[in-house]
PDB file of N, CA and C in Angstrom:
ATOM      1  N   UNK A   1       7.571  -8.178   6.669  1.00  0.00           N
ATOM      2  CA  UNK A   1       6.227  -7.903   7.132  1.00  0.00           C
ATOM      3  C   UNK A   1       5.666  -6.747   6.311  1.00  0.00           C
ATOM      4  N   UNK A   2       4.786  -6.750   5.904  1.00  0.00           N
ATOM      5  CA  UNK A   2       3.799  -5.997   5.044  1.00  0.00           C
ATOM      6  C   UNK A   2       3.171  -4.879   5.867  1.00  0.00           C
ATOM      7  N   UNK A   3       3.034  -3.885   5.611  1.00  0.00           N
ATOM      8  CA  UNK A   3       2.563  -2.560   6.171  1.00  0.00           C
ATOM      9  C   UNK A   3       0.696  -2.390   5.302  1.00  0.00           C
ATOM     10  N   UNK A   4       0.193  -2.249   6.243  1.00  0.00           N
ATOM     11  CA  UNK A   4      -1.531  -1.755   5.469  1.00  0.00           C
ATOM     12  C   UNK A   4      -0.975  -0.235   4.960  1.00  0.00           C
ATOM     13  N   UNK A   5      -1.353   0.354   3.866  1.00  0.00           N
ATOM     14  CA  UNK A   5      -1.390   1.605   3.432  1.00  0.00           C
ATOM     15  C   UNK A   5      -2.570   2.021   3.768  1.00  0.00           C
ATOM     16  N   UNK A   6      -2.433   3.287   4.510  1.00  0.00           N
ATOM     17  CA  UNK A   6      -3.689   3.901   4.871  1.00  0.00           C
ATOM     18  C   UNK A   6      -4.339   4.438   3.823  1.00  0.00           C
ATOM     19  N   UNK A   7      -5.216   4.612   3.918  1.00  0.00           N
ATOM     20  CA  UNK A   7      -6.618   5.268   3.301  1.00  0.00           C
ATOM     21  C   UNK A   7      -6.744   6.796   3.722  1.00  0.00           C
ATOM     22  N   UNK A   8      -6.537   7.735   2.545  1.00  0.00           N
ATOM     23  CA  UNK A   8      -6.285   9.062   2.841  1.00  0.00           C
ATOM     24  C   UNK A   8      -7.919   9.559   2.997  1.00  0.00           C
ATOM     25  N   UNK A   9      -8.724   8.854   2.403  1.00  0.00           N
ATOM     26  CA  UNK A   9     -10.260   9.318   2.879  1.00  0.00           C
ATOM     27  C   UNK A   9     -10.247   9.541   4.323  1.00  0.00           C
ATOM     28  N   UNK A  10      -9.845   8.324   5.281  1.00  0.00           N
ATOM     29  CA  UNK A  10      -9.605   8.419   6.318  1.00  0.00           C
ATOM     30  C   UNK A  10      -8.411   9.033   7.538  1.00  0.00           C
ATOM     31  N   UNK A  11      -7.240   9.681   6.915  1.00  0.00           N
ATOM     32  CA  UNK A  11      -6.414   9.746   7.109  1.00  0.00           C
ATOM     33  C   UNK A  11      -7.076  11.254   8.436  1.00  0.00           C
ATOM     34  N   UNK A  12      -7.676  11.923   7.742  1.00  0.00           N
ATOM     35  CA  UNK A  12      -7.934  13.340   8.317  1.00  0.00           C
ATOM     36  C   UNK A  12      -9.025  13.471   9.413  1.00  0.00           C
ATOM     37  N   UNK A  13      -9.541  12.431   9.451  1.00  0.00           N
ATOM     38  CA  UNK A  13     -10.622  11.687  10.503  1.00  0.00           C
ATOM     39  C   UNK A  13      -9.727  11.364  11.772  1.00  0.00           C
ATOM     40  N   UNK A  14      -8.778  10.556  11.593  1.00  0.00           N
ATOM     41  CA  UNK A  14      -7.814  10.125  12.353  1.00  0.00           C
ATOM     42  C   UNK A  14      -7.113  10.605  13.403  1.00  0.00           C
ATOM     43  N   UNK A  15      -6.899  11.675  11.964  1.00  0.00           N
ATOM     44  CA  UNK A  15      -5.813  13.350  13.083  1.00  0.00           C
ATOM     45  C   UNK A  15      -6.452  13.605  14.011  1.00  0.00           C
ATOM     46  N   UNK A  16      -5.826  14.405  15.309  1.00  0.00           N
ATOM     47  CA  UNK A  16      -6.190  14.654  16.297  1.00  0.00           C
ATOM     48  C   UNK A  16      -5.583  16.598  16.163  1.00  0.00           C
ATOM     49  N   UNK A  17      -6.205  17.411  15.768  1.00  0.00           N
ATOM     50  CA  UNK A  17      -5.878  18.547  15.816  1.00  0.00           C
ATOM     51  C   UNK A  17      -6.135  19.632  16.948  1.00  0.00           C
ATOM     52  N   UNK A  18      -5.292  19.498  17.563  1.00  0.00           N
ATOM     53  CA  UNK A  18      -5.518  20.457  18.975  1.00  0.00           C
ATOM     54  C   UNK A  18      -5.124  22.104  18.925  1.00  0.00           C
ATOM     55  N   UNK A  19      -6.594  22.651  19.724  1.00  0.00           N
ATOM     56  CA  UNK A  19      -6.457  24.044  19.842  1.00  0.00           C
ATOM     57  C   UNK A  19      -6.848  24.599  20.698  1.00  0.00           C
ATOM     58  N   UNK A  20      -6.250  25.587  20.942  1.00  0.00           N
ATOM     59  CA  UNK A  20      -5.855  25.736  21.990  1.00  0.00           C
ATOM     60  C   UNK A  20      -7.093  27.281  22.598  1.00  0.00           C
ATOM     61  N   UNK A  21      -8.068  27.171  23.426  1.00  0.00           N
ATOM     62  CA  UNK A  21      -9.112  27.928  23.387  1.00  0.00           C
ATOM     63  C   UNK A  21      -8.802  29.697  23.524  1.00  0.00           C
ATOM     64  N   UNK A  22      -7.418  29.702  24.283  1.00  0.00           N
ATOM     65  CA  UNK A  22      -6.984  30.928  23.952  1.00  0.00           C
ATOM     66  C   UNK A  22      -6.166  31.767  23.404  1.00  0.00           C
ATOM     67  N   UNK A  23      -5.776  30.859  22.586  1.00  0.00           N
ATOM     68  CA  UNK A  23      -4.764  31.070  20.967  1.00  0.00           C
ATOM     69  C   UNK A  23      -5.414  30.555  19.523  1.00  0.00           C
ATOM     70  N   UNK A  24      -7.094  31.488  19.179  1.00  0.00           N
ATOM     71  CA  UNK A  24      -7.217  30.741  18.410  1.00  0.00           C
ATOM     72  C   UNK A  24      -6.899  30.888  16.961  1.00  0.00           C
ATOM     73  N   UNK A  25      -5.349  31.528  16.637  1.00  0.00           N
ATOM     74  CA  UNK A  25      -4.832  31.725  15.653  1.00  0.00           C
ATOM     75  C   UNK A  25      -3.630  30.394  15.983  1.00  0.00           C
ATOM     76  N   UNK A  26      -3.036  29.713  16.332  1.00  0.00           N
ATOM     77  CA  UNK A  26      -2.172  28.502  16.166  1.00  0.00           C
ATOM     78  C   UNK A  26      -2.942  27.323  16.398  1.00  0.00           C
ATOM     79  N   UNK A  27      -2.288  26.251  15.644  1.00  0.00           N
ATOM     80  CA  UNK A  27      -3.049  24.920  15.379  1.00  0.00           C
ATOM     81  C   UNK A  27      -1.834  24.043  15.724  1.00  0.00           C
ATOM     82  N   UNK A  28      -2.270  23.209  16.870  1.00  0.00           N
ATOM     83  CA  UNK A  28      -0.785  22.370  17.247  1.00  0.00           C
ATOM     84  C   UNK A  28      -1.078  21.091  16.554  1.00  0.00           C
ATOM     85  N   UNK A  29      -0.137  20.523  15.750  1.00  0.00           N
ATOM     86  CA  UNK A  29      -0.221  19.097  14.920  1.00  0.00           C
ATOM     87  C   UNK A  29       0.489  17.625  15.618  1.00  0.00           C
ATOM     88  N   UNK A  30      -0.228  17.236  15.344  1.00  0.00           N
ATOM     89  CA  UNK A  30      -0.203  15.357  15.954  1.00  0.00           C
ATOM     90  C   UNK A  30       0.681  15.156  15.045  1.00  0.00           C
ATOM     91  N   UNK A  31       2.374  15.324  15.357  1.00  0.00           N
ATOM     92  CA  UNK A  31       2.920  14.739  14.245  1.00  0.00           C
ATOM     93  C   UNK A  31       3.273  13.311  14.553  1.00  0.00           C
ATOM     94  N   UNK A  32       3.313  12.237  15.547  1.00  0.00           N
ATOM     95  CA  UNK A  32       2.952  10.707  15.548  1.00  0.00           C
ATOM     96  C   UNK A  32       1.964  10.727  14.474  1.00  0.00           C
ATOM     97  N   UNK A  33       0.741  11.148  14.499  1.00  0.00           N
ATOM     98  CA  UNK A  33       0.117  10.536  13.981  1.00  0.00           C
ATOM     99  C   UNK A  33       0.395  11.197  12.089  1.00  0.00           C
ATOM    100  N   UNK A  34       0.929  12.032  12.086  1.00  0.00           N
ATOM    101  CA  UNK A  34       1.385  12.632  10.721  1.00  0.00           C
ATOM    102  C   UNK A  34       2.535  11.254  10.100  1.00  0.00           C
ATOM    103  N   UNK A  35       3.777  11.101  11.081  1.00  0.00           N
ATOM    104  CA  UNK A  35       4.095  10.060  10.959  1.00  0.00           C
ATOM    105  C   UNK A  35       4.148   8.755  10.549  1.00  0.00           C
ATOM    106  N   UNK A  36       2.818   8.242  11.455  1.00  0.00           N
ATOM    107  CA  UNK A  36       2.357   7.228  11.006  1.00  0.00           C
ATOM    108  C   UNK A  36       1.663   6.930   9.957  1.00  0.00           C
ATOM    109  N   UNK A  37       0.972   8.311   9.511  1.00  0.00           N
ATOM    110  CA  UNK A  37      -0.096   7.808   7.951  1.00  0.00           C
ATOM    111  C   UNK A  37       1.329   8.203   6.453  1.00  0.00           C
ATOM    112  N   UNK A  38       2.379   8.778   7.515  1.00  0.00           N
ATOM    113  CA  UNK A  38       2.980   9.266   5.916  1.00  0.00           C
ATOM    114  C   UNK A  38       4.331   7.798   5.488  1.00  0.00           C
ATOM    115  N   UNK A  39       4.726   7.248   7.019  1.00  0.00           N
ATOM    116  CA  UNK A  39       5.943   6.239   6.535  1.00  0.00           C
ATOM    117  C   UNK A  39       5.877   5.257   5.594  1.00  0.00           C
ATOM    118  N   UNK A  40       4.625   4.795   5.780  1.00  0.00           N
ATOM    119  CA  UNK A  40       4.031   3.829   4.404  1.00  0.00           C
ATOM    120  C   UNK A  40       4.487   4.065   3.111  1.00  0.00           C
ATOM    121  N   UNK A  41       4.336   5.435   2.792  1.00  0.00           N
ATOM    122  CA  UNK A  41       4.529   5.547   1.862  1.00  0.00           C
ATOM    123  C   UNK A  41       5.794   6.304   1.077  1.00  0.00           C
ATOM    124  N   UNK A  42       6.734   6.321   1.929  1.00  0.00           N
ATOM    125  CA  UNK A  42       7.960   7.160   2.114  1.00  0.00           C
ATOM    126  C   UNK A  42       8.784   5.988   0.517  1.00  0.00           C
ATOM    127  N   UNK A  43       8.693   4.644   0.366  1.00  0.00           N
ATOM    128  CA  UNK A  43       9.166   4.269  -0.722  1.00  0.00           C
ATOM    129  C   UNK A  43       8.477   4.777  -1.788  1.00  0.00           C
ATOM    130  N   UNK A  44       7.455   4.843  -2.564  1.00  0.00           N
ATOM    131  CA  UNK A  44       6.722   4.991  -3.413  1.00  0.00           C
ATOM    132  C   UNK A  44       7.521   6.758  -3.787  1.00  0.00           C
ATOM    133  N   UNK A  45       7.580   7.334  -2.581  1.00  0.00           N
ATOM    134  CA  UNK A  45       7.985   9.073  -2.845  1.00  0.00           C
ATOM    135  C   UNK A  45       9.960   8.825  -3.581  1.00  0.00           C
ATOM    136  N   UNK A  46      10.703   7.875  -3.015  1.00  0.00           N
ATOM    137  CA  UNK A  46      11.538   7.798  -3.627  1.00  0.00           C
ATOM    138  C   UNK A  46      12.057   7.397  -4.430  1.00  0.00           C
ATOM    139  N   UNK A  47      11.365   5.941  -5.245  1.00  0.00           N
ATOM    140  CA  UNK A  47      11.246   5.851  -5.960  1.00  0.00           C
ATOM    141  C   UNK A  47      10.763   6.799  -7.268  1.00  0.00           C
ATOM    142  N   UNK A  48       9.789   7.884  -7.204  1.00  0.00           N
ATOM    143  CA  UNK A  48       9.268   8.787  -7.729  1.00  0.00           C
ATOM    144  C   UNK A  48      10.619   9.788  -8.289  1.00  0.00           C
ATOM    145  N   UNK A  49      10.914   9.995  -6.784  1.00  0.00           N
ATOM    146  CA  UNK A  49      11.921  10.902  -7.192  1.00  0.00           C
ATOM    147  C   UNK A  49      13.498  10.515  -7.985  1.00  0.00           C
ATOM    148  N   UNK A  50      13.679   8.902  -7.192  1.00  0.00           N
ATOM    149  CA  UNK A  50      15.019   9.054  -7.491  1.00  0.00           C
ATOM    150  C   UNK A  50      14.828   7.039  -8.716  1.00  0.00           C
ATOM    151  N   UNK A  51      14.173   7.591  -9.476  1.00  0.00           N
ATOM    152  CA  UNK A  51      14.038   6.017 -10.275  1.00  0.00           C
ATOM    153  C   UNK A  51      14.643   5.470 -10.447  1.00  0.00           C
ATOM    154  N   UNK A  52      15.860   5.736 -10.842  1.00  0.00           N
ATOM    155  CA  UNK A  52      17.319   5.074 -11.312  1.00  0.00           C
ATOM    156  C   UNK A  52      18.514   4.405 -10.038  1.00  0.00           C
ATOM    157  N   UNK A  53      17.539   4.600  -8.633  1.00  0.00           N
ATOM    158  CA  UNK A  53      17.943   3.956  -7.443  1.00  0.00           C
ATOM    159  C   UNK A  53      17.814   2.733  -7.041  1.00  0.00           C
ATOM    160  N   UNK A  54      18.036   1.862  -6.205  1.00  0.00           N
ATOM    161  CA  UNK A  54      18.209   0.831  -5.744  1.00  0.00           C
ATOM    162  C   UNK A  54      18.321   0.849  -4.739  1.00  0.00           C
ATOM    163  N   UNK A  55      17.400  -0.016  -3.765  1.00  0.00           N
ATOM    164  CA  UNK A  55      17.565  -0.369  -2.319  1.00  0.00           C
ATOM    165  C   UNK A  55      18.708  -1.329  -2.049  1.00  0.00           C
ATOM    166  N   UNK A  56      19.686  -0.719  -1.072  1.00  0.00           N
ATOM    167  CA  UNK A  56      20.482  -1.429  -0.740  1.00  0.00           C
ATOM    168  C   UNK A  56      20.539  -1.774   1.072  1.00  0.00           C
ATOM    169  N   UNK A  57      20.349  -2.893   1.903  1.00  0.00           N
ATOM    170  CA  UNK A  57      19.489  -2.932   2.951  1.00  0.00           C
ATOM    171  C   UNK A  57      18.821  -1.677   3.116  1.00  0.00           C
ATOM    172  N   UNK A  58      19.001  -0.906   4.564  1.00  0.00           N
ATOM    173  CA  UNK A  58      18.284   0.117   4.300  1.00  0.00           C
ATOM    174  C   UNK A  58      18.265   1.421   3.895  1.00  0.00           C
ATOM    175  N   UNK A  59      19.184   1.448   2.791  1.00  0.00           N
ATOM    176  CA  UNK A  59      19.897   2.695   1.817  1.00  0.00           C
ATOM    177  C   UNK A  59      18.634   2.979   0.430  1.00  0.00           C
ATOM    178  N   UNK A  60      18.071   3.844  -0.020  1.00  0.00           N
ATOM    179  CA  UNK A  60      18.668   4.287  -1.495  1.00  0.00           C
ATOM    180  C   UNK A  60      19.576   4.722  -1.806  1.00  0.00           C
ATOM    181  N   UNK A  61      20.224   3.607  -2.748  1.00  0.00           N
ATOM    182  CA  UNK A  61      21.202   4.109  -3.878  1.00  0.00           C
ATOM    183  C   UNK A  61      21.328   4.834  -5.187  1.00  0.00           C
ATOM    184  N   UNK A  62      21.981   6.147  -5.218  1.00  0.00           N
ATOM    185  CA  UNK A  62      21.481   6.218  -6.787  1.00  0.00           C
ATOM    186  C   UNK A  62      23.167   6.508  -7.454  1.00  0.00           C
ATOM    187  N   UNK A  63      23.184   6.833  -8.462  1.00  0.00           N
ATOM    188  CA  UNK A  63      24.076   6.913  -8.785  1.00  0.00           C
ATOM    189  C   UNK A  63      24.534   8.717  -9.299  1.00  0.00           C
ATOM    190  N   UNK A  64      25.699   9.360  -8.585  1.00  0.00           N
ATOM    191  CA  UNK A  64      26.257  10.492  -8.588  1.00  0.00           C
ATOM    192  C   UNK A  64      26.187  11.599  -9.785  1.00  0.00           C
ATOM    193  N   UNK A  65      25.218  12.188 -10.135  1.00  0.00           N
ATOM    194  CA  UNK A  65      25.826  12.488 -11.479  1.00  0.00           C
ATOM    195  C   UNK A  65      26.885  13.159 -12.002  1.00  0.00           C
ATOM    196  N   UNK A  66      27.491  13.968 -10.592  1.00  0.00           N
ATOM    197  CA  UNK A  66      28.740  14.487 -10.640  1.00  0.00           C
ATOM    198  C   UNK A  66      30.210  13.923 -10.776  1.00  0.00           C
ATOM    199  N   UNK A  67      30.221  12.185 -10.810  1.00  0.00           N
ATOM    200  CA  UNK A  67      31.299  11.329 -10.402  1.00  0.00           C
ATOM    201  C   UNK A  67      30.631  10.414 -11.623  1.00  0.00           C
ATOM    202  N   UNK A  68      31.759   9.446 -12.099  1.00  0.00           N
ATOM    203  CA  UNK A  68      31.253   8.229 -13.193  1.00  0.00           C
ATOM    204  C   UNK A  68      31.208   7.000 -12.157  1.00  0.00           C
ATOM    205  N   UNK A  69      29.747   7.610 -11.594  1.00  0.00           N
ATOM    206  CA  UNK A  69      29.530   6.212 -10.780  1.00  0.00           C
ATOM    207  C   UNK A  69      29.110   4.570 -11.456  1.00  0.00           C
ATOM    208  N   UNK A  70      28.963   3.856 -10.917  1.00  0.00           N
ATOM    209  CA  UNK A  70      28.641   2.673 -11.539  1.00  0.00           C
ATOM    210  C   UNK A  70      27.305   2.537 -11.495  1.00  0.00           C
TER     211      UNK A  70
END
């Protein structure tokens, strides 16, 4: 099943940022909804990072550089 990638134009519209009227130095964060706009794209970030990996069900694999992995 295919995931929609959100739209970061919209992403900040979305958020729900709550504050609190008599603390108005802390900002409490919707992290569901941080969650939800960031999992989409959680392959694209590891791939980035780790190129020489491979999905194995739900693993990246990469290979050790400390060991003569395969």
């Amino acid at each position: 099943m295919s995931r929609r990638r959100p739209s970061f134009s919209n992403i900040h519209s979305r958020m729900r940022v709550h504050q609190k009227s008599h603390d108005l130095g802390q900002v409490r964060v919707n992290f569901a909804t941080v969650k939800t706009a960031a999992l989409p794209l959680v392959p694209a970030v590891v791939k980035r990072w780790l190129p020489d990996g491979r999905q194995e069900a739900a693993e990246w694999v990469v290979r050790n550089p400390r060991r003569d992995d395969r």
